[in-house]
C-alpha atoms as a PDB file:
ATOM      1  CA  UNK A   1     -72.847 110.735 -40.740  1.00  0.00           C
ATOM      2  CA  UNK A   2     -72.331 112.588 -37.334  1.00  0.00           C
ATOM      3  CA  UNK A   3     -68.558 112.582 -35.937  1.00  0.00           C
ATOM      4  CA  UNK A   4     -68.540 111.265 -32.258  1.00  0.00           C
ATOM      5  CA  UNK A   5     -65.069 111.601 -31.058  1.00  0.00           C
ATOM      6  CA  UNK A   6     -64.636 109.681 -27.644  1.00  0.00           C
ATOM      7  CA  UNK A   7     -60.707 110.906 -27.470  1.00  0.00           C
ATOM      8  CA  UNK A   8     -59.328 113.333 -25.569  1.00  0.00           C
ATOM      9  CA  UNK A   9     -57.054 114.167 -28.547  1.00  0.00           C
ATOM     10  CA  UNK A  10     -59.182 114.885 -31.807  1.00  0.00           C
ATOM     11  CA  UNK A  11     -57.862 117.811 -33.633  1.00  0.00           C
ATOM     12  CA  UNK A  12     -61.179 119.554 -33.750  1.00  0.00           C
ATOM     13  CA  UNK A  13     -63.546 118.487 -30.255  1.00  0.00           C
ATOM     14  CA  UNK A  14     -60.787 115.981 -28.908  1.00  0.00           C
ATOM     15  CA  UNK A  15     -61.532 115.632 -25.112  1.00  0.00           C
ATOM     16  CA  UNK A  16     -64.972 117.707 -25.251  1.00  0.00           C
ATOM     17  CA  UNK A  17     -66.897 114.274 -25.253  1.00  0.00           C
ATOM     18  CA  UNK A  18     -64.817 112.043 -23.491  1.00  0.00           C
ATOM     19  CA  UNK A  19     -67.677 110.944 -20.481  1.00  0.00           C
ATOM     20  CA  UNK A  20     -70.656 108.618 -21.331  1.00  0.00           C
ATOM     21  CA  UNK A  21     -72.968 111.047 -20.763  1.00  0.00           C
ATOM     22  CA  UNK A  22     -71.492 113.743 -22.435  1.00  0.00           C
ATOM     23  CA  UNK A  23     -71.176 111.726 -25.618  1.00  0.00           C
ATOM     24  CA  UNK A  24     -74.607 110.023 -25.113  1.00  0.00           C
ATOM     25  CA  UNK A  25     -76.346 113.621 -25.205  1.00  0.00           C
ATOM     26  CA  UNK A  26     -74.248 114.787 -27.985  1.00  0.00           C
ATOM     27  CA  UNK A  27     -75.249 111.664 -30.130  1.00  0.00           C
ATOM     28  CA  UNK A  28     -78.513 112.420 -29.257  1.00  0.00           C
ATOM     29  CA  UNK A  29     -77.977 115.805 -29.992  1.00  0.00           C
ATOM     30  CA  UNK A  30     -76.839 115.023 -33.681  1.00  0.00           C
ATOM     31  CA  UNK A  31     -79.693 112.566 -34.231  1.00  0.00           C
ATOM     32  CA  UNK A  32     -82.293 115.011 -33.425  1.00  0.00           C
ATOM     33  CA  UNK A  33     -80.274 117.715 -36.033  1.00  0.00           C
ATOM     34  CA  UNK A  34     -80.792 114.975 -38.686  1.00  0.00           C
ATOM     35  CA  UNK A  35     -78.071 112.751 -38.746  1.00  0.00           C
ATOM     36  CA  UNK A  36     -78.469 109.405 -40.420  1.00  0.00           C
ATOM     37  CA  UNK A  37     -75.810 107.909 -38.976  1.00  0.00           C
ATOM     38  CA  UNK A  38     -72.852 108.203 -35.995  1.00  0.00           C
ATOM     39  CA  UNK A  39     -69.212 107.160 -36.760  1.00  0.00           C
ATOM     40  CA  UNK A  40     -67.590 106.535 -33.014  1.00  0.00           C
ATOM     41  CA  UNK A  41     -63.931 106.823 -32.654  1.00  0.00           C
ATOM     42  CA  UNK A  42     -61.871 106.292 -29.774  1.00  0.00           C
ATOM     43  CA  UNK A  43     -58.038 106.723 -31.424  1.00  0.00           C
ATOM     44  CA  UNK A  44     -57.216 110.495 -32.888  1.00  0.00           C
ATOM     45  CA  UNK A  45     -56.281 109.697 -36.321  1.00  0.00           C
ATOM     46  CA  UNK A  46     -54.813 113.890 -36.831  1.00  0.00           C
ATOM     47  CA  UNK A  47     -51.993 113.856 -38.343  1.00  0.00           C
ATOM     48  CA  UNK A  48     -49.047 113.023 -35.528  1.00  0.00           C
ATOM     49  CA  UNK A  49     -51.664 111.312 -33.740  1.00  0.00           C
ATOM     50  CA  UNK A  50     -49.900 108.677 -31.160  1.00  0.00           C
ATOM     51  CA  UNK A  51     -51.849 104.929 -31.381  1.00  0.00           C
ATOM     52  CA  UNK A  52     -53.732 104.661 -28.480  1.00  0.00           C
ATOM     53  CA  UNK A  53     -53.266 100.954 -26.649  1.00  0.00           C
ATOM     54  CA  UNK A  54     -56.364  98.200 -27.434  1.00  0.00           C
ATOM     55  CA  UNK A  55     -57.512  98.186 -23.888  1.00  0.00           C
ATOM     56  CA  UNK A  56     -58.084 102.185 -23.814  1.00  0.00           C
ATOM     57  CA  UNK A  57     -59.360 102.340 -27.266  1.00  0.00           C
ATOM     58  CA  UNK A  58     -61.649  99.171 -26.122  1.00  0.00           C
ATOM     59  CA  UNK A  59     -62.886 100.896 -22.905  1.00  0.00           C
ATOM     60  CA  UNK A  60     -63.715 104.155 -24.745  1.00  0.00           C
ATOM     61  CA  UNK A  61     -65.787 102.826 -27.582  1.00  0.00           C
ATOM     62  CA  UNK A  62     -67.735  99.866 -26.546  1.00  0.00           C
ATOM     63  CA  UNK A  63     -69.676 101.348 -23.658  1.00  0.00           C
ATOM     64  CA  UNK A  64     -70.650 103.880 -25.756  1.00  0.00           C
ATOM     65  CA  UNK A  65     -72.155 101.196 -28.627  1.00  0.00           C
ATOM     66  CA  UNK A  66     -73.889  99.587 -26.022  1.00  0.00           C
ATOM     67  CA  UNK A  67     -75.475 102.790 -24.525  1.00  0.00           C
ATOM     68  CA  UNK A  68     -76.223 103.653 -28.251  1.00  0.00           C
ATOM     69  CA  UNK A  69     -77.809 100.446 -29.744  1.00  0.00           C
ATOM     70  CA  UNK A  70     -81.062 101.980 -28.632  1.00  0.00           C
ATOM     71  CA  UNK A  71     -80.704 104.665 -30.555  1.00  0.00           C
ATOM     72  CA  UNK A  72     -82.808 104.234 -34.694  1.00  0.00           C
ATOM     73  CA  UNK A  73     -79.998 105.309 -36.392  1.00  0.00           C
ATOM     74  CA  UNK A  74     -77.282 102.825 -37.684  1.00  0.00           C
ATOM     75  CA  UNK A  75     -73.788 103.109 -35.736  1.00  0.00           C
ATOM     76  CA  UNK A  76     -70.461 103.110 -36.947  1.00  0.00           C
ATOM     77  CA  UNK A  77     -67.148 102.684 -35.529  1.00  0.00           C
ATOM     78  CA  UNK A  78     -63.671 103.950 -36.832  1.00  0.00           C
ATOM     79  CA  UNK A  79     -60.893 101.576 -35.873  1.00  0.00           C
ATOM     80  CA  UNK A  80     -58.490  99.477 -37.417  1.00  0.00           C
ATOM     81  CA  UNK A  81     -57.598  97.569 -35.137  1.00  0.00           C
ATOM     82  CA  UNK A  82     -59.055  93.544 -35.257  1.00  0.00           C
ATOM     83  CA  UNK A  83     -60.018  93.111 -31.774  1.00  0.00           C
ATOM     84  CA  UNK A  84     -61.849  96.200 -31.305  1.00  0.00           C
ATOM     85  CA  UNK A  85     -64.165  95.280 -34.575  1.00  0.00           C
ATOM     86  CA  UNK A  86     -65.050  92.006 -32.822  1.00  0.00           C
ATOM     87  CA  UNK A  87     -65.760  94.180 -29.300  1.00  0.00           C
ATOM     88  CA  UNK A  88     -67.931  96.177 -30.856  1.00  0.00           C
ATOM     89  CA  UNK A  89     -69.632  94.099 -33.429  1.00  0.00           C
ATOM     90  CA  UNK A  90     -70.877  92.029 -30.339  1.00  0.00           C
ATOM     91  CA  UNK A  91     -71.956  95.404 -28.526  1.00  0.00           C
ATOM     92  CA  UNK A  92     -74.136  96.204 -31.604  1.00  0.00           C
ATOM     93  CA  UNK A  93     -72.156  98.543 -34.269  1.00  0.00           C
ATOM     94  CA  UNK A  94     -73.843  99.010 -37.155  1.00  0.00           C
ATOM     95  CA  UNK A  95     -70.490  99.442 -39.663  1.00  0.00           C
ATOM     96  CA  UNK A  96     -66.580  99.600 -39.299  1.00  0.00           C
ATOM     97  CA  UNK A  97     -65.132 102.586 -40.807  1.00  0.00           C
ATOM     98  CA  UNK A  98     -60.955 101.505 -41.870  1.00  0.00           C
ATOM     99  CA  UNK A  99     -58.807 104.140 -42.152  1.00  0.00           C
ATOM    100  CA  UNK A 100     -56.028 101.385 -43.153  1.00  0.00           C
ATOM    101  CA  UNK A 101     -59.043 100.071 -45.570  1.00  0.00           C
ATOM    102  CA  UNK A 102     -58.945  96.726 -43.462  1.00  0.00           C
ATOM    103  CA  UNK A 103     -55.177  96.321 -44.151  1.00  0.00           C
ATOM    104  CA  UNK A 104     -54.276  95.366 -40.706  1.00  0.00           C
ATOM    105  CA  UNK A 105     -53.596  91.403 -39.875  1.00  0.00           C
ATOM    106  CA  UNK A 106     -56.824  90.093 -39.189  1.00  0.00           C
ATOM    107  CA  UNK A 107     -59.145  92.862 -39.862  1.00  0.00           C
ATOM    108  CA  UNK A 108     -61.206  90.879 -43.163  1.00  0.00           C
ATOM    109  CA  UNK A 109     -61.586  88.074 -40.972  1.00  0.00           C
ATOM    110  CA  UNK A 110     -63.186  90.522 -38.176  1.00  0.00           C
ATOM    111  CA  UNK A 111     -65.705  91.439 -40.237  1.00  0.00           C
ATOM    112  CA  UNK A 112     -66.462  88.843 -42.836  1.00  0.00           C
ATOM    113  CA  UNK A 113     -68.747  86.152 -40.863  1.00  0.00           C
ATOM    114  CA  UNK A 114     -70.788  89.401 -39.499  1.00  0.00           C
ATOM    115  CA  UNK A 115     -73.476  91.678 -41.833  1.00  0.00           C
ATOM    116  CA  UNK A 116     -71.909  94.853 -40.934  1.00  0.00           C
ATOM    117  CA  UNK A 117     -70.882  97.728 -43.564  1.00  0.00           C
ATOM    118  CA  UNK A 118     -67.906  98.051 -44.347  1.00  0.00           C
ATOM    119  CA  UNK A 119     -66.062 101.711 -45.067  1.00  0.00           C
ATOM    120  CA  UNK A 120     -62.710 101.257 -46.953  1.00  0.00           C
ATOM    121  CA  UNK A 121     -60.757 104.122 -46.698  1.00  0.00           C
ATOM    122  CA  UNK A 122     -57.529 105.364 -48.663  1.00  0.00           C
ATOM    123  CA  UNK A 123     -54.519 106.428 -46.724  1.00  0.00           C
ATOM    124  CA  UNK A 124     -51.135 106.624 -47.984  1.00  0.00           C
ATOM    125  CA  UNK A 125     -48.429 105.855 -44.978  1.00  0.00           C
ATOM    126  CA  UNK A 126     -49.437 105.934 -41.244  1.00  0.00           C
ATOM    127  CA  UNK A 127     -51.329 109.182 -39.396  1.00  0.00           C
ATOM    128  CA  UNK A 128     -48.289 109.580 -37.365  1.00  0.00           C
ATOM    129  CA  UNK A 129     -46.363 110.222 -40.221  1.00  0.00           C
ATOM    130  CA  UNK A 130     -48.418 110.761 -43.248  1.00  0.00           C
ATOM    131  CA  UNK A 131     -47.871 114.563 -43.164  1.00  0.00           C
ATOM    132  CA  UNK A 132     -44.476 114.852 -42.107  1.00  0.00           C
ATOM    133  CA  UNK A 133     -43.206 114.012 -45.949  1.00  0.00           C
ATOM    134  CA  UNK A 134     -44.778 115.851 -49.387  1.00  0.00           C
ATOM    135  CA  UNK A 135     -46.870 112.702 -50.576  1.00  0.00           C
ATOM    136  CA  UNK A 136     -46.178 111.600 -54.165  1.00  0.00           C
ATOM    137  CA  UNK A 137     -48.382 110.254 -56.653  1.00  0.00           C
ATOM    138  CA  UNK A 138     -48.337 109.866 -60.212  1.00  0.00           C
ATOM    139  CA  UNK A 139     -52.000 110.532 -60.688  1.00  0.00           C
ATOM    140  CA  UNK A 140     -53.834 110.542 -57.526  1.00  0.00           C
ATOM    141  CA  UNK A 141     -57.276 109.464 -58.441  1.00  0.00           C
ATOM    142  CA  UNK A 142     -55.941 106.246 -60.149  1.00  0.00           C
ATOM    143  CA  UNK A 143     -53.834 105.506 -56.985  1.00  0.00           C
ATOM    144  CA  UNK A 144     -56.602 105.358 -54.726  1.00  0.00           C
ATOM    145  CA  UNK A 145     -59.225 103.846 -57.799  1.00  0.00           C
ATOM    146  CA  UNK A 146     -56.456 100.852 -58.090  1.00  0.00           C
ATOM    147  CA  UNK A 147     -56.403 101.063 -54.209  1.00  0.00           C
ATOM    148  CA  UNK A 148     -60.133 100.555 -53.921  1.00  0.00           C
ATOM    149  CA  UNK A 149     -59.794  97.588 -57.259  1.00  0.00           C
ATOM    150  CA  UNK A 150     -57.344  95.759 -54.534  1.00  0.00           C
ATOM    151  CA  UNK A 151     -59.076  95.545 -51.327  1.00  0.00           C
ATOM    152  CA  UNK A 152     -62.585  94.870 -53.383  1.00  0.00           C
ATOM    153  CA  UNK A 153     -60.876  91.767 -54.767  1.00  0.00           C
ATOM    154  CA  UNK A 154     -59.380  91.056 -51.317  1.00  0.00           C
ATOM    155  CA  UNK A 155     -63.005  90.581 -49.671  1.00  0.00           C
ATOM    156  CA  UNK A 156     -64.320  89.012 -52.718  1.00  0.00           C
ATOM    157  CA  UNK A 157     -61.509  86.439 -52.231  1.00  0.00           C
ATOM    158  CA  UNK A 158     -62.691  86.051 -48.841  1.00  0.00           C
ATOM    159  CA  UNK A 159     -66.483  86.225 -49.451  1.00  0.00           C
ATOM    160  CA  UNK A 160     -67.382  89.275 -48.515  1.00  0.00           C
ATOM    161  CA  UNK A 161     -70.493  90.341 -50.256  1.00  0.00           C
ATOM    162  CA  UNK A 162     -69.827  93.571 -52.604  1.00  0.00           C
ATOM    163  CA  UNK A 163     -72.942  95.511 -51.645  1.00  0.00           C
ATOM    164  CA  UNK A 164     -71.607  96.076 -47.894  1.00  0.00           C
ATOM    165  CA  UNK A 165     -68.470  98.087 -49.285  1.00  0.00           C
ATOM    166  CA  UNK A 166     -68.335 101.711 -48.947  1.00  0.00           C
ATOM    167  CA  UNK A 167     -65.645 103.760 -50.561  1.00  0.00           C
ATOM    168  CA  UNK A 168     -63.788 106.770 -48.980  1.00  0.00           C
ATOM    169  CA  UNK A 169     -60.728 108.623 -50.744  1.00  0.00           C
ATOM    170  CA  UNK A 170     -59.278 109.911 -47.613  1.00  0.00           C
ATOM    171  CA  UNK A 171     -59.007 113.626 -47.640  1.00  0.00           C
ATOM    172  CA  UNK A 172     -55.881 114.514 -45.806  1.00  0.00           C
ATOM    173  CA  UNK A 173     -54.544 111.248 -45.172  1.00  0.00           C
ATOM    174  CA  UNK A 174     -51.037 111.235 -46.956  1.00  0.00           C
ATOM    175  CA  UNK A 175     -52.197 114.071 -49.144  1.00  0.00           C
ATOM    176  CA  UNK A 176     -51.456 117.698 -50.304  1.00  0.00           C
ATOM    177  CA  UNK A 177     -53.566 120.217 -50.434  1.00  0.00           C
ATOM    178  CA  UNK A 178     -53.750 120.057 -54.435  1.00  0.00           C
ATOM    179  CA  UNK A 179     -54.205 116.107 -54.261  1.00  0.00           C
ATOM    180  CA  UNK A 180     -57.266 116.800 -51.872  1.00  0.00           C
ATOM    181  CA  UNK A 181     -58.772 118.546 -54.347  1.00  0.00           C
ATOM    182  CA  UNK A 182     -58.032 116.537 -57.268  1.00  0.00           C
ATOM    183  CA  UNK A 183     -59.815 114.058 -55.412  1.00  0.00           C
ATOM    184  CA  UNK A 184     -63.028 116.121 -54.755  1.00  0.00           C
ATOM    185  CA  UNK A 185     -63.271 117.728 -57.678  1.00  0.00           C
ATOM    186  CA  UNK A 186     -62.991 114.010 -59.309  1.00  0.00           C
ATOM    187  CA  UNK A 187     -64.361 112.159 -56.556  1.00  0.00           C
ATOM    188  CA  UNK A 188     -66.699 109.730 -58.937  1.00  0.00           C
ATOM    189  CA  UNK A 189     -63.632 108.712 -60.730  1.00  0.00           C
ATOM    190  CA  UNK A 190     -62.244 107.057 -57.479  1.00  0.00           C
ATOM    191  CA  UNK A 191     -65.330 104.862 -58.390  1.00  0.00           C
ATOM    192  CA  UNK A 192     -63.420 101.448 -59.900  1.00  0.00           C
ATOM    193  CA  UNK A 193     -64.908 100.361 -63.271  1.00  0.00           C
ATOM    194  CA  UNK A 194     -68.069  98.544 -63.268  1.00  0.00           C
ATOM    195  CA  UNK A 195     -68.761  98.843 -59.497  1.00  0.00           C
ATOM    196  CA  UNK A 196     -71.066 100.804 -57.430  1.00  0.00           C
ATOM    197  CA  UNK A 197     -70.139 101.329 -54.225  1.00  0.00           C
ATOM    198  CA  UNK A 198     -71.231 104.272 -51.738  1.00  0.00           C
ATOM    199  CA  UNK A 199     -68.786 106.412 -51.765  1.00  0.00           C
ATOM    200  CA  UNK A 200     -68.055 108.775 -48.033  1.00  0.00           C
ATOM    201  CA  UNK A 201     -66.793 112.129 -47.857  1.00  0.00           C
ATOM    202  CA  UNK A 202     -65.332 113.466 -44.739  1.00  0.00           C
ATOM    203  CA  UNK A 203     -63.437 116.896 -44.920  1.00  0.00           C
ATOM    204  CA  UNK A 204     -65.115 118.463 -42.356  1.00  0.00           C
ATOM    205  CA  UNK A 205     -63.245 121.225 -40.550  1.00  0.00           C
ATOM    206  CA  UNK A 206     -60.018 119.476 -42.326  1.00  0.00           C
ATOM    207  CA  UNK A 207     -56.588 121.313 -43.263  1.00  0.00           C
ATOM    208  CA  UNK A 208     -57.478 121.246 -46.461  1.00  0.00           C
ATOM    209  CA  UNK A 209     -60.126 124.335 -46.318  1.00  0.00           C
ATOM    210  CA  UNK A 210     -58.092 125.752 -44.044  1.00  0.00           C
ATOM    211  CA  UNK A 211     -55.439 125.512 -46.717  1.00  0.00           C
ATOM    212  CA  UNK A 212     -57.795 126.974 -49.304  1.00  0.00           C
ATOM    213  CA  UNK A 213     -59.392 129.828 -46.454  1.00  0.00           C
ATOM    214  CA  UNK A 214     -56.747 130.278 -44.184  1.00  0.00           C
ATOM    215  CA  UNK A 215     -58.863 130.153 -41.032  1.00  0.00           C
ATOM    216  CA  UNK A 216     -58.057 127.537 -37.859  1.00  0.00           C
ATOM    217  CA  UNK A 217     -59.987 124.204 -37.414  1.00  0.00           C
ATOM    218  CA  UNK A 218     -63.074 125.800 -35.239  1.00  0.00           C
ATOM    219  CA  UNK A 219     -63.514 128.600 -37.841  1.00  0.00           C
ATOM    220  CA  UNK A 220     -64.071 125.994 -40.868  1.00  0.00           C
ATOM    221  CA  UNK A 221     -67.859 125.491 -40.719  1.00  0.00           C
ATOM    222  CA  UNK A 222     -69.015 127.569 -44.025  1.00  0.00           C
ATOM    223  CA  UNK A 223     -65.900 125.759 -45.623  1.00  0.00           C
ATOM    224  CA  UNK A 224     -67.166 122.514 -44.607  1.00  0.00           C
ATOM    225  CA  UNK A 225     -70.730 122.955 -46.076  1.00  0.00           C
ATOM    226  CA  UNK A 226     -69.288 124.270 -49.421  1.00  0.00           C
ATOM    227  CA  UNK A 227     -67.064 120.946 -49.271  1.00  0.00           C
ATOM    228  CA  UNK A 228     -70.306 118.897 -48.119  1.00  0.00           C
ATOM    229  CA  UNK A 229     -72.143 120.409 -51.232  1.00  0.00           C
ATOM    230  CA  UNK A 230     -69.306 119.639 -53.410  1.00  0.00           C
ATOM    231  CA  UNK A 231     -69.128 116.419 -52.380  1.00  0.00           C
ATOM    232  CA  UNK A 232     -72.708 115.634 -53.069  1.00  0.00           C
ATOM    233  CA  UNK A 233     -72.522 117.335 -56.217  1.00  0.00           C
ATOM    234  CA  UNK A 234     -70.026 114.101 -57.295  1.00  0.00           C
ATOM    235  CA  UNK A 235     -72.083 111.566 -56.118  1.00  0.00           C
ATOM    236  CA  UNK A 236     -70.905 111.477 -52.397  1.00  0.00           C
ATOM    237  CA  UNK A 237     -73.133 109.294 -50.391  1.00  0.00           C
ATOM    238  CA  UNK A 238     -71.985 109.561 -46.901  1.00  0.00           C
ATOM    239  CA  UNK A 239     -71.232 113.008 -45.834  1.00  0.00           C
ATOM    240  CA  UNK A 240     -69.338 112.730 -42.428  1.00  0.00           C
ATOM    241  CA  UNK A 241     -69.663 115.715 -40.461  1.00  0.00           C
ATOM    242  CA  UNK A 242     -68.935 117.354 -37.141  1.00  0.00           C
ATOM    243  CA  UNK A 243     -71.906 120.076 -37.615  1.00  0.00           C
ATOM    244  CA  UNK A 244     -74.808 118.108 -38.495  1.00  0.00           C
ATOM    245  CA  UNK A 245     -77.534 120.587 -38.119  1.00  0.00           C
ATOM    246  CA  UNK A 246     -75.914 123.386 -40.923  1.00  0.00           C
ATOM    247  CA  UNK A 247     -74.979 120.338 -42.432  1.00  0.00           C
ATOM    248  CA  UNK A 248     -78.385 118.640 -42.751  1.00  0.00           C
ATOM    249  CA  UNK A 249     -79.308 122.354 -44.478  1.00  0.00           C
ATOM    250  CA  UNK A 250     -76.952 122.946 -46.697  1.00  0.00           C
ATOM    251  CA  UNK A 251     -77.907 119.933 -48.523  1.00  0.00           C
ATOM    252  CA  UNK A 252     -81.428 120.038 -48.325  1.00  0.00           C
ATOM    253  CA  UNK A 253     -80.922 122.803 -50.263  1.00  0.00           C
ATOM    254  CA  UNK A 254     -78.484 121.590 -52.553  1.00  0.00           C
ATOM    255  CA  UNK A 255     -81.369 118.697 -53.115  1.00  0.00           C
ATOM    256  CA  UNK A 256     -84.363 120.520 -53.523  1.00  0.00           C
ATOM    257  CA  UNK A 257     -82.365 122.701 -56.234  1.00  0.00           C
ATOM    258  CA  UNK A 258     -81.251 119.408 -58.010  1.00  0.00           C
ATOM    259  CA  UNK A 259     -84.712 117.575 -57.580  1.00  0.00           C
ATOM    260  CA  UNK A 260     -86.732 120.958 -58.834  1.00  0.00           C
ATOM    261  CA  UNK A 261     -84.272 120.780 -62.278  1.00  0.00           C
ATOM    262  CA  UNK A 262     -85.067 117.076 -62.918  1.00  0.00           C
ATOM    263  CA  UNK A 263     -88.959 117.067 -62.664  1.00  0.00           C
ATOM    264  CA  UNK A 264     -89.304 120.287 -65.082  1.00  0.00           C
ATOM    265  CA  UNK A 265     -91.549 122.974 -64.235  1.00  0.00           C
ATOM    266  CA  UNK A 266     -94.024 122.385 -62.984  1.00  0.00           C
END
């Protein structure tokens, strides 16, 4: 999953895409490197992000659907926010990607009477604050597993078929850097009991390798394929990405080593 960030605010590109056609060629752009999908976000969710207001966030996003419904790839948008799920299911998205894990007032009903995917992800507080305090948890992989068991029984109350759920534990939303962690190294036990449900990894370029590496956001790429790798290692599905191309390689390699052990030798 390729990262297209329409804001002029993202921690990592914020701004470089803003204009339709710059963000057209650079979807393009990640297609042709091999990405499977395109998450499109028009609110900075880095920590001590400011919201951005509906009509903005609206007048960012769905031009860019409609200019990409073309495209053969399936699109995704990350909001939360009701009204811009309805905007842009109508202009042709693909999937809605939660970071409140469809928590808002209105968001299940958005996207229940539609086919779309669905992304839940984990967050604990708000991005404008999540950061500010040390999070807390008792035992962070059973949080966010009994976070996932709750909204799965909150669309199955309202109909919402199971097999359009994907699962995301959040890296760096209301996390430290050892809960992060936790959470990759155990990422298939964020997997509820007796479900299956794609589970999406996004730490690209995150705070959390640059906890572990000490280098700034646009000097994270070899931490973010050793992350990507990881991820797939524990059953990750969805890898969302900024670099798709290095991406695209790293696990092609990481899958021809794992295919090459299960058929023998042959």
């Amino acid at each position: 999953m390729g990262i297209l960030n329409v804001t002029p605010d993202s921690f990592s590109d914020g701004g470089r895409f803003l204009s339709r056609d710059a963000a057209l060629a650079r979807a393009g752009q990640m297609i042709a490197d091999g990405a499977d999908m395109i998450d499109i976000g028009g609110e900075s969710t880095r920590p001590g992000a400011p919201p951005v207001p509906l009509d903005e966030e609206l007048e960012r996003v769905v031009p860019i659907v409609e200019a990409l419904r073309a495209v053969q790839v399936p699109l995704s948008v990350d909001t939360y926010k009701p009204a811009v799920m309805r905007a842009v299911l109508v202009a042709g998205a693909d999937m809605i990607n939660d970071i409140w894990g469809f928590r808002q007032d209105g968001a299940i009903d958005a996207v229940k009477d539609s086919q779309c995917g669905l992304c839940v992800m984990h967050m604990l507080g708000e991005p404008r604050t999540m950061q500010l305090h040390e999070p807390v948890y008792d035992d962070v992989v059973a949080a966010v597993r009994d976070f996932f068991a709750a909204r799965l029984s909150a669309f199955e109350r309202a109909g919402v078929a199971g097999n359009r759920i994907s699962l995301d534990p959040g890296y760096g939303f209301g996390k430290t850097l050892g809960h992060n962690y936790t959470l990759l190294a155990e990422l298939a036990a964020t997997q509820p009991a007796a479900t299956y449900h794609p589970l999406l990894a996004g730490m690209s370029r995150k705070s959390m390798l640059g906890g572990v590496t000490g280098r700034g956001a646009g000097e994270r790429l070899p931490a973010s394929l050793a992350a990507a790798v990881c991820a797939a290692e524990r059953g990750a599905a969805i890898i969302r990405v900024h670099d798709v191309a290095e991406t695209v390689d790293a696990l092609k390699v990481w899958q021809a080593t794992r295919d090459a052990t299960r058929s023998g030798h042959h």
